[in-house]
Protein backbone atom coordinates (compact mmCIF):
# COMPACT_ATOMS: atom_id res chain seq x y z
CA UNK A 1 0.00 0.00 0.00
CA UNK A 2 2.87 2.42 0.60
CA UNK A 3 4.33 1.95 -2.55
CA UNK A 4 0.88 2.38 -4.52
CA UNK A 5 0.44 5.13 -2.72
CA UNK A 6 4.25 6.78 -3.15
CA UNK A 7 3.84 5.55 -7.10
CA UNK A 8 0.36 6.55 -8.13
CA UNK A 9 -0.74 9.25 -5.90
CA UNK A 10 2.70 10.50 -5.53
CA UNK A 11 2.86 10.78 -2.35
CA UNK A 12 6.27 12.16 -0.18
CA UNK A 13 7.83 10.51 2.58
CA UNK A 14 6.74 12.68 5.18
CA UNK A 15 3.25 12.58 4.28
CA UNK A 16 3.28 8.42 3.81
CA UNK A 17 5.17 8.28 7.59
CA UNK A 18 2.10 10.14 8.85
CA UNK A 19 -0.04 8.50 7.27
CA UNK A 20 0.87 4.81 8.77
CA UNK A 21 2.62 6.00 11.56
CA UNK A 22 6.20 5.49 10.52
CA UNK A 23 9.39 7.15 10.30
CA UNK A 24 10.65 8.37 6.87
CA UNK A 25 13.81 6.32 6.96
CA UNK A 26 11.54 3.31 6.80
CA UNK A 27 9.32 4.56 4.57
CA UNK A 28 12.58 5.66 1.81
CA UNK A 29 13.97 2.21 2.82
CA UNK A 30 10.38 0.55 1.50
CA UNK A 31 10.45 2.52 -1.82
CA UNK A 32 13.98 1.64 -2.41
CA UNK A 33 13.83 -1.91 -1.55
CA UNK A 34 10.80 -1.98 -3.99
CA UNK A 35 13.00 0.17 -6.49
CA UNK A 36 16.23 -2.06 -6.74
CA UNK A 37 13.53 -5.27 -7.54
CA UNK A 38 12.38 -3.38 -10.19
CA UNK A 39 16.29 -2.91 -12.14
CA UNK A 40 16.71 -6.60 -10.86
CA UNK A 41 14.17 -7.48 -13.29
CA UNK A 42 15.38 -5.32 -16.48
CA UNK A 43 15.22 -6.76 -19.80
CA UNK A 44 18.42 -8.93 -20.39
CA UNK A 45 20.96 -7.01 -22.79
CA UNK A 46 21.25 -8.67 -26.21
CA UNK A 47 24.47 -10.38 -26.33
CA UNK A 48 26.84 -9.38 -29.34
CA UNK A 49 26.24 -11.42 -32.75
CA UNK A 50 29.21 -13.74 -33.27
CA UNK A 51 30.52 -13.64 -36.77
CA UNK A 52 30.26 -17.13 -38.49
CA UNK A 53 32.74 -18.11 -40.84
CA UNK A 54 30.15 -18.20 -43.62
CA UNK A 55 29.85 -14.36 -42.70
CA UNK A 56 33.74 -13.44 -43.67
CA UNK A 57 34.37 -12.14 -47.74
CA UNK A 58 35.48 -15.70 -50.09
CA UNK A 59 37.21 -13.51 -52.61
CA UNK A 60 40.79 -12.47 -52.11
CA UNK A 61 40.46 -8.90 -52.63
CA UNK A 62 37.26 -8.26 -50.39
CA UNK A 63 39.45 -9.91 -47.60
CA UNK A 64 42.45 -7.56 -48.61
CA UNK A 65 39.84 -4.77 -48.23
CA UNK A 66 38.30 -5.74 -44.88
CA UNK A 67 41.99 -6.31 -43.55
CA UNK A 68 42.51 -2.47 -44.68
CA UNK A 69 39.88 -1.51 -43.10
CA UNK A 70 40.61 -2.52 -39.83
CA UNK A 71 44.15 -1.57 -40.05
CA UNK A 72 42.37 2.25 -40.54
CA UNK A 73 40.24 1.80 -37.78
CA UNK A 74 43.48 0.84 -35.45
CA UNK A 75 44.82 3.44 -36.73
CA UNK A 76 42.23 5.86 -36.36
CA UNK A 77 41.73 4.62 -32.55
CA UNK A 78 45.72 4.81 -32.12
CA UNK A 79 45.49 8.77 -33.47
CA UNK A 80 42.82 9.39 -30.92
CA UNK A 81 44.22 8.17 -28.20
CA UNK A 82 47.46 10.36 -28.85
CA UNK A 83 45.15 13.43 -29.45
CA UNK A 84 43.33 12.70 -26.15
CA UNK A 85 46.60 11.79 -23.89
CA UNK A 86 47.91 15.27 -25.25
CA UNK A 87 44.38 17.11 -24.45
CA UNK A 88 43.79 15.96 -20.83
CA UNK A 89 47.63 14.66 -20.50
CA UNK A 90 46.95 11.63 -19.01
CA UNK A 91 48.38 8.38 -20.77
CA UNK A 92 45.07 6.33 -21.45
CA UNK A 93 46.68 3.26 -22.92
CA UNK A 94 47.30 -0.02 -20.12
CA UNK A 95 50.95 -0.23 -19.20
CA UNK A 96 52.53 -3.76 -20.35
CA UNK A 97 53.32 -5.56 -17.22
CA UNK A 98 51.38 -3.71 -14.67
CA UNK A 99 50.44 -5.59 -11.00
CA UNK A 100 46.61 -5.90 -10.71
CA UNK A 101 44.91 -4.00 -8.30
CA UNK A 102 44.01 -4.80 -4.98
C-alpha cells in the first residue's frame, strides 16, 4: 500500500510516515527496496552477434579490403588516443606488465 500510494498518488515521505505511523527512513527504505527489484528485473541485454565463418568475404580482394579496413580503424583509434593523452595529459593506454589492483 505504501508503494501504490508513493507511485500513483505520488505521495512524499513525510506525508506516507504520517499517514501509517512510521518514520521516513523506513518509509525511503520501503520505496527503495521496492526500487532495486524493479532494475533486478530489467530486460536482459542482447548479447553481441558472433561472426560465423560463412559471414567473412570468399574472394581475395574483399578480404584484402576488410583487412585495410581494420588496419584504418586501429589506426584511427591509435590517433585518438594520442590526441586525447595530449588534451587531458593523461596516458590512457594499459601499461605492459602492470600488477593488478588490490
Amino acid at each position: 500500500m505504501i508503494i501504490t500510494d508513493h507511485e500513483n498518488e505520488g505521495l512524499g515521505y513525510r506525508i506516507l510516515a504520517e499517514k501509517y505511523g512510521m518514520s521516513r527512513m523506513q518509509i525511503h527504505r520501503i520505496v527503495m527496496s521496492k526500487a532495486s527489484k524493479k532494475t533486478e528485473r530489467a530486460e536482459p541485454v542482447e548479447k553481441p552477434v558472433i561472426r560465423e565463418e560463412a559471414a567473412f568475404p570468399d574472394d581475395k580482394e574483399a578480404l584484402k579490403e576488410a583487412l585495410r579496413q581494420a588496419w584504418l580503424k586501429i589506426e584511427l583509434q591509435d590517433l585518438m588516443l594520442d590526441i586525447a593523452s595530449k588534451d587531458f595529459g593523461v596516458d590512457i593506454r594499459k601499461k605492459s606488465g602492470t600488477k593488478p589492483s588490490k
